[in-house]
PDB file of N, CA and C in Angstrom:
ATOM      1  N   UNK A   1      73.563 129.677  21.450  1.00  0.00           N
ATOM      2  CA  UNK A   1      73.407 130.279  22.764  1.00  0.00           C
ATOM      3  C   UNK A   1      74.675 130.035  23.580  1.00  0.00           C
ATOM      4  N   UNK A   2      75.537 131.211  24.357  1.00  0.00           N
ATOM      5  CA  UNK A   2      76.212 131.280  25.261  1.00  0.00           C
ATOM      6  C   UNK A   2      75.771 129.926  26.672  1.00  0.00           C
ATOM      7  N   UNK A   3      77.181 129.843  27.210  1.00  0.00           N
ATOM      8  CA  UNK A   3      77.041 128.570  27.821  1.00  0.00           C
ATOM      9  C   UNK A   3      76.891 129.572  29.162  1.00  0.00           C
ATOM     10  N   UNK A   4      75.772 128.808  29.893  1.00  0.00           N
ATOM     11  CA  UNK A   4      75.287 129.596  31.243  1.00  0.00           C
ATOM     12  C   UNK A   4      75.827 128.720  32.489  1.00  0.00           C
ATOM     13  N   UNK A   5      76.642 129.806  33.810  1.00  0.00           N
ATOM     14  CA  UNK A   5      77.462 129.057  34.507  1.00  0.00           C
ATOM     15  C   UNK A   5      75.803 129.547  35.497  1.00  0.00           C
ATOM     16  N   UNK A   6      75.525 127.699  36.185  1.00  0.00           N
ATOM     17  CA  UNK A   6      74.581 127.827  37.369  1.00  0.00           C
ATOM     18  C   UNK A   6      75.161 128.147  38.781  1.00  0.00           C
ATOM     19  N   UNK A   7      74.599 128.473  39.414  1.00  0.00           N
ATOM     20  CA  UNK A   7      74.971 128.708  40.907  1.00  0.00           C
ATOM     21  C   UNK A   7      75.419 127.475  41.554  1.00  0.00           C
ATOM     22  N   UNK A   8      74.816 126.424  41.691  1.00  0.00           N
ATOM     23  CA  UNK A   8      75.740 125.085  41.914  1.00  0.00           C
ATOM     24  C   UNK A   8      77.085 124.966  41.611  1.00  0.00           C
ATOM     25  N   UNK A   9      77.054 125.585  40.089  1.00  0.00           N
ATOM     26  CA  UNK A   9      78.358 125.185  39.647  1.00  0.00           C
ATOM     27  C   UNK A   9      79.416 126.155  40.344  1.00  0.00           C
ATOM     28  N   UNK A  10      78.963 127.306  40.252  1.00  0.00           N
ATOM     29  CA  UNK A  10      80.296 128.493  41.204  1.00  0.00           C
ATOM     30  C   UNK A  10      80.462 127.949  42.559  1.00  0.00           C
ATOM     31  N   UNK A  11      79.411 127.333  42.836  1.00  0.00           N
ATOM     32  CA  UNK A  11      79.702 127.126  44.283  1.00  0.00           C
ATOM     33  C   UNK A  11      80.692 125.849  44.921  1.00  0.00           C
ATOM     34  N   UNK A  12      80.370 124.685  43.717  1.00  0.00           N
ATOM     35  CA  UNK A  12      81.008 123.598  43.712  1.00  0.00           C
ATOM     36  C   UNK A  12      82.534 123.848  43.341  1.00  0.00           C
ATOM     37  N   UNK A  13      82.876 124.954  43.027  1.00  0.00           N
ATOM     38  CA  UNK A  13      84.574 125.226  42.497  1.00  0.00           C
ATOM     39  C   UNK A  13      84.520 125.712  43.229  1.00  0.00           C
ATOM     40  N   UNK A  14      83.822 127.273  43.817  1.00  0.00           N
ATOM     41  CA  UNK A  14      84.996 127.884  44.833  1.00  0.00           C
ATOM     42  C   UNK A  14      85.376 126.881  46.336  1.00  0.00           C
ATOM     43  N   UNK A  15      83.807 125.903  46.396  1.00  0.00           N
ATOM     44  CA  UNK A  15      84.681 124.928  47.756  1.00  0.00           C
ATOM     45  C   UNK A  15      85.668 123.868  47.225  1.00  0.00           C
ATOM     46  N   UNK A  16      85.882 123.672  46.175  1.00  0.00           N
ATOM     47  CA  UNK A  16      86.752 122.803  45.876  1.00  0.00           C
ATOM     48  C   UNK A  16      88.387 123.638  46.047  1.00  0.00           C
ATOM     49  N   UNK A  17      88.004 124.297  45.443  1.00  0.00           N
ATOM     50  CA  UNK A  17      89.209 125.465  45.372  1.00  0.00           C
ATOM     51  C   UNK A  17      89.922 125.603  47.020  1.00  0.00           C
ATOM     52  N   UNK A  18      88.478 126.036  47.788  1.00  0.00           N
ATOM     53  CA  UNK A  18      88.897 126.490  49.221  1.00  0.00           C
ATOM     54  C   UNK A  18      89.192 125.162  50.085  1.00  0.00           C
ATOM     55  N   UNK A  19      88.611 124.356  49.602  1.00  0.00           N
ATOM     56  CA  UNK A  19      89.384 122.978  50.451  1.00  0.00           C
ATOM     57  C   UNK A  19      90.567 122.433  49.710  1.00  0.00           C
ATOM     58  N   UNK A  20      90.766 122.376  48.468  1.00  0.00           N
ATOM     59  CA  UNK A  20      91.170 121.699  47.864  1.00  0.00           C
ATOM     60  C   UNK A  20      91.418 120.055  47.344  1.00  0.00           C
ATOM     61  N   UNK A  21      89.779 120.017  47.731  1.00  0.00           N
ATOM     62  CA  UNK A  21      89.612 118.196  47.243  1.00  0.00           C
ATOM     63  C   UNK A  21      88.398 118.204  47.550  1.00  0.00           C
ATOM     64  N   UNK A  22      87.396 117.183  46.262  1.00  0.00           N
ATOM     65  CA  UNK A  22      86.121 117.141  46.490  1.00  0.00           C
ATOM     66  C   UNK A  22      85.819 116.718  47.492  1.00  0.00           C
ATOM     67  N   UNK A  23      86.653 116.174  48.213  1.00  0.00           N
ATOM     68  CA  UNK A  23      86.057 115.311  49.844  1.00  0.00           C
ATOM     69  C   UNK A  23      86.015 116.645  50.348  1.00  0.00           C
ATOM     70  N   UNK A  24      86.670 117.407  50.711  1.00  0.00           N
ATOM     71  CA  UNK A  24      86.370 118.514  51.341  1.00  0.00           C
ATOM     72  C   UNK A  24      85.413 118.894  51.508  1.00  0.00           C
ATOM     73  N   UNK A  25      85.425 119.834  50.449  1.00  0.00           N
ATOM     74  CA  UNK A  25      84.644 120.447  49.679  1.00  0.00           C
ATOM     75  C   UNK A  25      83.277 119.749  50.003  1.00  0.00           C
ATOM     76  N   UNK A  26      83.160 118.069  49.858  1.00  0.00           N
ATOM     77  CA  UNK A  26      81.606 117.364  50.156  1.00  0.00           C
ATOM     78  C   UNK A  26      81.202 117.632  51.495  1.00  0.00           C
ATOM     79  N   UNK A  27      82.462 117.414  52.123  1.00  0.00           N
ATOM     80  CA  UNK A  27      82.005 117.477  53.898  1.00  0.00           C
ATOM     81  C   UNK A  27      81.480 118.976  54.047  1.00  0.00           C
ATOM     82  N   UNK A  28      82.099 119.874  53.402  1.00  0.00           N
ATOM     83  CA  UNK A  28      81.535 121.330  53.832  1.00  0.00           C
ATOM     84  C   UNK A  28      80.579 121.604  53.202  1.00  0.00           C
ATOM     85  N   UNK A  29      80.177 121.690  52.216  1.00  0.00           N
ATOM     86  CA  UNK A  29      78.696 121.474  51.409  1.00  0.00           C
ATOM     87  C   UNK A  29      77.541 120.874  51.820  1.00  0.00           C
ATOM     88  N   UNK A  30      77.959 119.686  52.692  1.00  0.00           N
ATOM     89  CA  UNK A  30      77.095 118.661  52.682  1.00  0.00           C
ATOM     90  C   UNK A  30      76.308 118.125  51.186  1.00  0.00           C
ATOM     91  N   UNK A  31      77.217 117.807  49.896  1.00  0.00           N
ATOM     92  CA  UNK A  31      76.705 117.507  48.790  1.00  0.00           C
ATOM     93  C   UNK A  31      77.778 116.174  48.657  1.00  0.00           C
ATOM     94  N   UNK A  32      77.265 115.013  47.631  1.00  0.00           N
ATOM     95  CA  UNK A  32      77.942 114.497  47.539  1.00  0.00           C
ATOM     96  C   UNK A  32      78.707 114.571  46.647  1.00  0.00           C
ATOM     97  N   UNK A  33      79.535 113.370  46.780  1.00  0.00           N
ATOM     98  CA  UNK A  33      81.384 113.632  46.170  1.00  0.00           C
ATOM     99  C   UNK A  33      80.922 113.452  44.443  1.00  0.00           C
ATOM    100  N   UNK A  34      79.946 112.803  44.107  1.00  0.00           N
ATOM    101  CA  UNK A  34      79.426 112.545  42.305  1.00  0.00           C
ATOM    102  C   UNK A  34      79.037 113.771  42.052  1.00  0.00           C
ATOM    103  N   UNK A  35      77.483 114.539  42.993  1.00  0.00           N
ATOM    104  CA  UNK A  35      77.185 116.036  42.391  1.00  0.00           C
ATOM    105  C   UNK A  35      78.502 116.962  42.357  1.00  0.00           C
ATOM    106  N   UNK A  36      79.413 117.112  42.751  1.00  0.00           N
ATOM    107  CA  UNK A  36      80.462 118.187  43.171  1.00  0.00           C
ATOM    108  C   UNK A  36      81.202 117.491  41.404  1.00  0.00           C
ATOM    109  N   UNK A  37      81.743 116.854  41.232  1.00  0.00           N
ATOM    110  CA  UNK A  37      82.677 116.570  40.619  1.00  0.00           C
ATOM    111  C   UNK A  37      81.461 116.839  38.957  1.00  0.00           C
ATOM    112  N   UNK A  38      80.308 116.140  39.253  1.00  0.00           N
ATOM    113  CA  UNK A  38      79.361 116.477  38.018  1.00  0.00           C
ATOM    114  C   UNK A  38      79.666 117.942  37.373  1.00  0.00           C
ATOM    115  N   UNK A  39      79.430 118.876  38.534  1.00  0.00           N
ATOM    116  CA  UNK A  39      79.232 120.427  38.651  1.00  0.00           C
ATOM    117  C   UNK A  39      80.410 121.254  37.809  1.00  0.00           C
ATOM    118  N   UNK A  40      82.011 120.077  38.370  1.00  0.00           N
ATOM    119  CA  UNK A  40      82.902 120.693  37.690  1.00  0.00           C
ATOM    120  C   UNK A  40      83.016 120.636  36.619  1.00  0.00           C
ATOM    121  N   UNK A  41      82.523 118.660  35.995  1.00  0.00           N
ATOM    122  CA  UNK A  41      82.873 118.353  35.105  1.00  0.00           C
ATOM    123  C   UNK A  41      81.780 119.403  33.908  1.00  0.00           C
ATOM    124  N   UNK A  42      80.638 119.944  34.136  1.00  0.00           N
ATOM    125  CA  UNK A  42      79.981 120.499  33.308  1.00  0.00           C
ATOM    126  C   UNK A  42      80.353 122.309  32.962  1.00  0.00           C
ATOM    127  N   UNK A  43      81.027 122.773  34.678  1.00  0.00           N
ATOM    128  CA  UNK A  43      81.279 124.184  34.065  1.00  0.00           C
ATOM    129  C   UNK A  43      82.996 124.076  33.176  1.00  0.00           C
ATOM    130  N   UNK A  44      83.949 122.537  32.992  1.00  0.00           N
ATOM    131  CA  UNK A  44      84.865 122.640  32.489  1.00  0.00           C
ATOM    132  C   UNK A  44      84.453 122.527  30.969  1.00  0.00           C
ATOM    133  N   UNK A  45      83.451 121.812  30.358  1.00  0.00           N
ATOM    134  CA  UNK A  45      83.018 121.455  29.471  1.00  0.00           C
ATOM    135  C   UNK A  45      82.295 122.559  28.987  1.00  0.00           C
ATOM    136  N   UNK A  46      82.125 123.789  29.464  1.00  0.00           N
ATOM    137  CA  UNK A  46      81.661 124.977  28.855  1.00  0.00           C
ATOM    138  C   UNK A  46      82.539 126.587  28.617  1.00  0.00           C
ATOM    139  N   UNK A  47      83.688 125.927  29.558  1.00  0.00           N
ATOM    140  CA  UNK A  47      84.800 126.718  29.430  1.00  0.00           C
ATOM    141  C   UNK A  47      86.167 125.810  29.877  1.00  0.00           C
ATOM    142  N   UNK A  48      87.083 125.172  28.799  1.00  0.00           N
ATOM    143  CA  UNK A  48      87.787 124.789  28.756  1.00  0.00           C
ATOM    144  C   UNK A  48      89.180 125.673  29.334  1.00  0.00           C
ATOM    145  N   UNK A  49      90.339 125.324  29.870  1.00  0.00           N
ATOM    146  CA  UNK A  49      90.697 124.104  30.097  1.00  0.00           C
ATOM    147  C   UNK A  49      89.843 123.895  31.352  1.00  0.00           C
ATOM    148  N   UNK A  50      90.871 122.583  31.948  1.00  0.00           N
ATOM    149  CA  UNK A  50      90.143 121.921  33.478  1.00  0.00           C
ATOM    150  C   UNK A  50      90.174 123.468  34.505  1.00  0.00           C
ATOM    151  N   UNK A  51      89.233 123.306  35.715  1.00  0.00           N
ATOM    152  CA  UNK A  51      89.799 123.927  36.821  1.00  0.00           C
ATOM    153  C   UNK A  51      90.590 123.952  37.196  1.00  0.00           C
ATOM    154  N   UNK A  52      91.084 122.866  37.594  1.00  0.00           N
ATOM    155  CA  UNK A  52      92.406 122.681  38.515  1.00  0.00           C
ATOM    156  C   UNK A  52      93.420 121.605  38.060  1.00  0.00           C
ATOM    157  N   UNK A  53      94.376 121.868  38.508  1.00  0.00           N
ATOM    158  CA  UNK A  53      95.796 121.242  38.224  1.00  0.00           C
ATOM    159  C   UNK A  53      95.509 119.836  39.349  1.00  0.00           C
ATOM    160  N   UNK A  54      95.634 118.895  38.617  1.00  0.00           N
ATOM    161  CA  UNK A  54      95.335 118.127  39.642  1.00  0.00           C
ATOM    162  C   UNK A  54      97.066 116.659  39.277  1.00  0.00           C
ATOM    163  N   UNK A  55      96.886 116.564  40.801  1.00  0.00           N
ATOM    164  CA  UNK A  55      98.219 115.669  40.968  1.00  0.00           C
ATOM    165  C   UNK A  55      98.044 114.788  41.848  1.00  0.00           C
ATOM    166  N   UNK A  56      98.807 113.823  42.134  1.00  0.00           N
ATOM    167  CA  UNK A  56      98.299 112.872  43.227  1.00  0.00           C
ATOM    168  C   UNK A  56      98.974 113.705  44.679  1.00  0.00           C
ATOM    169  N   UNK A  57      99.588 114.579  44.884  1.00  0.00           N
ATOM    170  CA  UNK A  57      99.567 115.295  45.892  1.00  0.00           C
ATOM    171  C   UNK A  57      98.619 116.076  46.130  1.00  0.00           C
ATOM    172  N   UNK A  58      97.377 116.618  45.596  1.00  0.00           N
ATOM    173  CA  UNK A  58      96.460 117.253  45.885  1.00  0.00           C
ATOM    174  C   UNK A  58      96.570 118.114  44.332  1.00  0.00           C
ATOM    175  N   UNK A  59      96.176 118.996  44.152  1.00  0.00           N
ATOM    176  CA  UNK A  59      96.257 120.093  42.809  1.00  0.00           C
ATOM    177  C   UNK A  59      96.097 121.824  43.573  1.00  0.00           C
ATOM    178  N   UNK A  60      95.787 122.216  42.612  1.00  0.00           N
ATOM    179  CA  UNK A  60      95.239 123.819  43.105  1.00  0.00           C
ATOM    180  C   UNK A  60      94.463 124.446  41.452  1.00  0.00           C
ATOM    181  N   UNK A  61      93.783 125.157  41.558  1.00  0.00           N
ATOM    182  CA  UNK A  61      93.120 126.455  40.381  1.00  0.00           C
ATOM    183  C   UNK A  61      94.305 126.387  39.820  1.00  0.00           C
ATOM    184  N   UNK A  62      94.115 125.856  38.308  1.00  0.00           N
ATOM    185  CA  UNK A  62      94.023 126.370  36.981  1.00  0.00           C
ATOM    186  C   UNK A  62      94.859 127.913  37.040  1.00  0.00           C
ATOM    187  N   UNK A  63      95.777 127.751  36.170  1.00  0.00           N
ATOM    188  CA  UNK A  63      96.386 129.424  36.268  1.00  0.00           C
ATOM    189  C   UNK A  63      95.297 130.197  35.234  1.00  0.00           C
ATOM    190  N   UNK A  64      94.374 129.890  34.493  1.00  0.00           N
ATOM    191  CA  UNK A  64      93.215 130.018  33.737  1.00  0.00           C
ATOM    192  C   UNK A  64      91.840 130.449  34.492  1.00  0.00           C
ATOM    193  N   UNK A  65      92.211 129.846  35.257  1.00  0.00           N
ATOM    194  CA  UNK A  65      90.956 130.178  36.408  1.00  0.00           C
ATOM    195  C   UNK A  65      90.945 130.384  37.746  1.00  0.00           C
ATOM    196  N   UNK A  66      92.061 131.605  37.613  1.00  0.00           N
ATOM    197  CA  UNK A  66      92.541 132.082  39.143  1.00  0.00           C
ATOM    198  C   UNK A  66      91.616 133.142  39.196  1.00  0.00           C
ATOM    199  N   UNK A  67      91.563 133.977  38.399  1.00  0.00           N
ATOM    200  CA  UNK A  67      90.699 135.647  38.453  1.00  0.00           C
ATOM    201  C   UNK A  67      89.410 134.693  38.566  1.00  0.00           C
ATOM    202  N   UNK A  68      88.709 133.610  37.638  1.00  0.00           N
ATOM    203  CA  UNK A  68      87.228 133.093  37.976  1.00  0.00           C
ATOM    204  C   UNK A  68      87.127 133.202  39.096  1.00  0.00           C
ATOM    205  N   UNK A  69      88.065 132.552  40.182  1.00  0.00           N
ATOM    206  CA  UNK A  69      87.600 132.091  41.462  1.00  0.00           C
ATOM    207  C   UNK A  69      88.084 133.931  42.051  1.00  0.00           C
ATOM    208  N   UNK A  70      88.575 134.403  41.922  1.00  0.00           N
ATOM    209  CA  UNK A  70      88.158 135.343  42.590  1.00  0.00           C
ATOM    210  C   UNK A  70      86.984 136.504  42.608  1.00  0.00           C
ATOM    211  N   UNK A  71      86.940 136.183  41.520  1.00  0.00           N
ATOM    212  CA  UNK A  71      85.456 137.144  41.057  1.00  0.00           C
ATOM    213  C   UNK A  71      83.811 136.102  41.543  1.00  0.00           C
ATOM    214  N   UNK A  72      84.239 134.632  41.587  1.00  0.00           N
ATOM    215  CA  UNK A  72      82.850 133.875  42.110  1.00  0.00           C
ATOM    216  C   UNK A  72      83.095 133.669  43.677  1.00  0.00           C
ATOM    217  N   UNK A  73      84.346 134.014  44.164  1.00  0.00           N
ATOM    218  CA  UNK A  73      84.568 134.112  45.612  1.00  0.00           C
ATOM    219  C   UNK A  73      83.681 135.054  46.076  1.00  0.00           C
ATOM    220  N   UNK A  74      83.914 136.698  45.374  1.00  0.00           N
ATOM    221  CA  UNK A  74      83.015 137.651  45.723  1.00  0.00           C
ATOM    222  C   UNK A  74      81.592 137.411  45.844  1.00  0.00           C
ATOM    223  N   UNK A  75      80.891 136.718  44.498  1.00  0.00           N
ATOM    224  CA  UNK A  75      79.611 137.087  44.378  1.00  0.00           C
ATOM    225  C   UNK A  75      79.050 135.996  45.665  1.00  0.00           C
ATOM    226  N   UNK A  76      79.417 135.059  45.480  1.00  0.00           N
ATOM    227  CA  UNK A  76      79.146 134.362  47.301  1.00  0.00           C
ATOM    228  C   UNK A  76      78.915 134.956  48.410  1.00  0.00           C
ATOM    229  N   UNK A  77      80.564 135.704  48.829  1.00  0.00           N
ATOM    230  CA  UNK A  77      80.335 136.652  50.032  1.00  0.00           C
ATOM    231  C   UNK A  77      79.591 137.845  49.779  1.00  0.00           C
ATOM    232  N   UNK A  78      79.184 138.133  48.517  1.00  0.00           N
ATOM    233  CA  UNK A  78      77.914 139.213  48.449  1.00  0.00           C
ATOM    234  C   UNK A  78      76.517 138.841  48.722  1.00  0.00           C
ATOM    235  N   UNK A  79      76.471 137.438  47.935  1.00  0.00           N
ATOM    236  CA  UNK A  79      75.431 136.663  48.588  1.00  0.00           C
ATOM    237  C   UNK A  79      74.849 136.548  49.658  1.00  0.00           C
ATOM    238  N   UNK A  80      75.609 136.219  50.971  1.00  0.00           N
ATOM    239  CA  UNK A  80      75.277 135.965  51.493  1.00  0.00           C
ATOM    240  C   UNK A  80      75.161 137.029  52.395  1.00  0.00           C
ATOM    241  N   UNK A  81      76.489 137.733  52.431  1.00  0.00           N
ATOM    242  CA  UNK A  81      75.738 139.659  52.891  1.00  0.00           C
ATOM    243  C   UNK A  81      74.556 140.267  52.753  1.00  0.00           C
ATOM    244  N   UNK A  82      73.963 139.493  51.631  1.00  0.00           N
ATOM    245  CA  UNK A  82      72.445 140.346  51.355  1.00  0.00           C
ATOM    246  C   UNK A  82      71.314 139.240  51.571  1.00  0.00           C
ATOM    247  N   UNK A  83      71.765 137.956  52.142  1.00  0.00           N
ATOM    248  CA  UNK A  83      70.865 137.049  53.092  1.00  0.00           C
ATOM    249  C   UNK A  83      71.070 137.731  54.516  1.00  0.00           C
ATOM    250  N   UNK A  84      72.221 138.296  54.771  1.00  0.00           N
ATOM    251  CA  UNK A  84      72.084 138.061  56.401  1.00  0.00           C
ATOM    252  C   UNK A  84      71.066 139.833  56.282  1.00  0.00           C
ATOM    253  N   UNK A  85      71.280 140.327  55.636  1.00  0.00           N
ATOM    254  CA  UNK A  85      70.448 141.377  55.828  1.00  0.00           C
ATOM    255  C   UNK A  85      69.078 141.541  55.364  1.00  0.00           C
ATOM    256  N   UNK A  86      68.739 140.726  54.646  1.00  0.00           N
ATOM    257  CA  UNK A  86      66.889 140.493  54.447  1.00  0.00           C
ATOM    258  C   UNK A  86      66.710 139.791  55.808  1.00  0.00           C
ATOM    259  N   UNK A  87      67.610 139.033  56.618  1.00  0.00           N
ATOM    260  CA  UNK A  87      66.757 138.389  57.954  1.00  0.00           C
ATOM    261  C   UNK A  87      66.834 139.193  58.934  1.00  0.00           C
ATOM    262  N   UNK A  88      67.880 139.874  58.688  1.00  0.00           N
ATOM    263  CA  UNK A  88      67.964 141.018  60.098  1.00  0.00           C
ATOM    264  C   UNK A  88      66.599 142.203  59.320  1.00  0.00           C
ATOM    265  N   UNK A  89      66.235 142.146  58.333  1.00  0.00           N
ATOM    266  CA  UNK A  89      64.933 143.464  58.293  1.00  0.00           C
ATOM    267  C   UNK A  89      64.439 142.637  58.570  1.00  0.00           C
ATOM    268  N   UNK A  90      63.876 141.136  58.474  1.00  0.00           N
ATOM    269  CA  UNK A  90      62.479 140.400  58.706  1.00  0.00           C
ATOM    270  C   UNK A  90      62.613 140.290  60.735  1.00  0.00           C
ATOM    271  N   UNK A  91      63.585 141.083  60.750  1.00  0.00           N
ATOM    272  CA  UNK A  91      63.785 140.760  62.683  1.00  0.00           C
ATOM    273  C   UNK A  91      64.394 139.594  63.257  1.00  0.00           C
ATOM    274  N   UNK A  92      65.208 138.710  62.298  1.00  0.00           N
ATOM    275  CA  UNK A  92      65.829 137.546  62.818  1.00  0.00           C
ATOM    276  C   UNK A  92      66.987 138.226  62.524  1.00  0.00           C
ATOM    277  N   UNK A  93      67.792 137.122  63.430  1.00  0.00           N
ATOM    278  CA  UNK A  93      69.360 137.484  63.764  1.00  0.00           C
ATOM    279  C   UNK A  93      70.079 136.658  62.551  1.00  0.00           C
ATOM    280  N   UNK A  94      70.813 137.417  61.706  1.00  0.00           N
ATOM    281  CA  UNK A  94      71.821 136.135  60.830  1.00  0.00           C
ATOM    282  C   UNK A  94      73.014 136.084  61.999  1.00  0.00           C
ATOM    283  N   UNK A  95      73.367 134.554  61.624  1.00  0.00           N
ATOM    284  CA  UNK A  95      74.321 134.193  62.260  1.00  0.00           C
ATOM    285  C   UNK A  95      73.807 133.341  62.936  1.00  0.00           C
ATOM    286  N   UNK A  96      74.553 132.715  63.988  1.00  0.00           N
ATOM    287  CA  UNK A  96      74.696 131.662  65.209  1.00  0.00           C
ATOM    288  C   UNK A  96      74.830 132.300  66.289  1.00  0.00           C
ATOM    289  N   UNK A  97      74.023 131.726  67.170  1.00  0.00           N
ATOM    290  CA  UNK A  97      73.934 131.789  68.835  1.00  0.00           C
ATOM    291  C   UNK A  97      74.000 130.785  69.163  1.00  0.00           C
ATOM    292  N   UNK A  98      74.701 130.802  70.384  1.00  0.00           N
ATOM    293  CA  UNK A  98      75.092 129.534  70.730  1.00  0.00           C
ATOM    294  C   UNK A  98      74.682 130.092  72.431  1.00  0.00           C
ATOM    295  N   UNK A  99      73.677 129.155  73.189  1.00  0.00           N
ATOM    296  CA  UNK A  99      73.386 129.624  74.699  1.00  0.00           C
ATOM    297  C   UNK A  99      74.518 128.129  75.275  1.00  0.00           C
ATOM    298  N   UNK A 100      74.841 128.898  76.652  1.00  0.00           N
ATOM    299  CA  UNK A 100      75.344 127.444  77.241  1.00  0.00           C
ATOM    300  C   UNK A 100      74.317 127.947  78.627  1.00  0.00           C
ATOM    301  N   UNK A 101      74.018 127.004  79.498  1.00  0.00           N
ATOM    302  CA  UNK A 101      73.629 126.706  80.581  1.00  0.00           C
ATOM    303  C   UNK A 101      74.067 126.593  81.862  1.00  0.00           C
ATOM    304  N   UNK A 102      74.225 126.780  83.026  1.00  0.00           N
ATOM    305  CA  UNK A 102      75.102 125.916  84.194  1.00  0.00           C
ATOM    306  C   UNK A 102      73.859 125.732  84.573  1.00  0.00           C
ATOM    307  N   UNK A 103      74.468 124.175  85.538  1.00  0.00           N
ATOM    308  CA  UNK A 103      73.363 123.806  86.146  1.00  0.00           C
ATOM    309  C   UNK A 103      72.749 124.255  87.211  1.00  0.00           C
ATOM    310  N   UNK A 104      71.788 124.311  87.380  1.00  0.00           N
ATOM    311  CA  UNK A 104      70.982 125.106  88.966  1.00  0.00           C
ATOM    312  C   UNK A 104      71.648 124.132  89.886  1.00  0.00           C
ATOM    313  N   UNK A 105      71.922 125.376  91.148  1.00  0.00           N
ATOM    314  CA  UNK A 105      72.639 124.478  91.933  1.00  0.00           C
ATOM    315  C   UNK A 105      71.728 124.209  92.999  1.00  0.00           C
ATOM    316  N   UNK A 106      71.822 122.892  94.056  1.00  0.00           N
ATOM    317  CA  UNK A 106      71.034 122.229  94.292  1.00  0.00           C
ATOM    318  C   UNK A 106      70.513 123.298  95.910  1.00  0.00           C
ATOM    319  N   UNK A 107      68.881 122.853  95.953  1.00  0.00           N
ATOM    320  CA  UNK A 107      68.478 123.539  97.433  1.00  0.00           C
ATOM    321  C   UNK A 107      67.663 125.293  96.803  1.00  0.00           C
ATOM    322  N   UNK A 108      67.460 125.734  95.478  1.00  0.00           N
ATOM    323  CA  UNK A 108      67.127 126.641  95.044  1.00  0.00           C
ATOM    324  C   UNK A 108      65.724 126.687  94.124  1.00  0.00           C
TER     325      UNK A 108
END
């Protein structure tokens, strides 16, 4: 059987990719720095070589796995294009609102 890439795993490279360091990448995920690095270490182990070029200056994508990340970049931002639009038919707003307040002023 063909080796099956999970959704964790695309997701754990393209933020690694887009931050460029699992700390990043953890802070923006909110996952930790062991699952992220697990994620890589299992989609490298099903398609060799590594992801990324890694150096003690930071690394970047694999010249091997430049087109990956652009083709799992897409299916993300398709992803989530077709979340924000099942909530806008269910009548919720995708996205963020943000209200601010001033304070009532006094004697009213």
């Amino acid at each position: 059987m063909a080796f099956q890439i999970k959704f964790h795993q695309i997701r754990a490279f393209v933020e690694v990719a887009r931050e460029g360091s699992i700390r990043g990448a953890s802070r923006a995920l909110a996952v930790s720095q062991p699952a992220l690095t697990k994620a890589i270490k299992e989609l490298e182990e099903g398609f060799p070589p590594s992801c990324f070029v890694r150096r003690s200056q930071g690394g970047g994508v694999n010249r091997q796995w430049r087109k990956f990340y652009q083709h799992a970049s897409l299916i993300l931002e398709e992803l989530r294009a077709a979340q924000d639009e099942l909530l806008q038919r269910q009548g919720e707003q995708a996205g963020k609102l943000i209200l601010a307040l001033a304070p009532a002023s006094p004697g009213r």
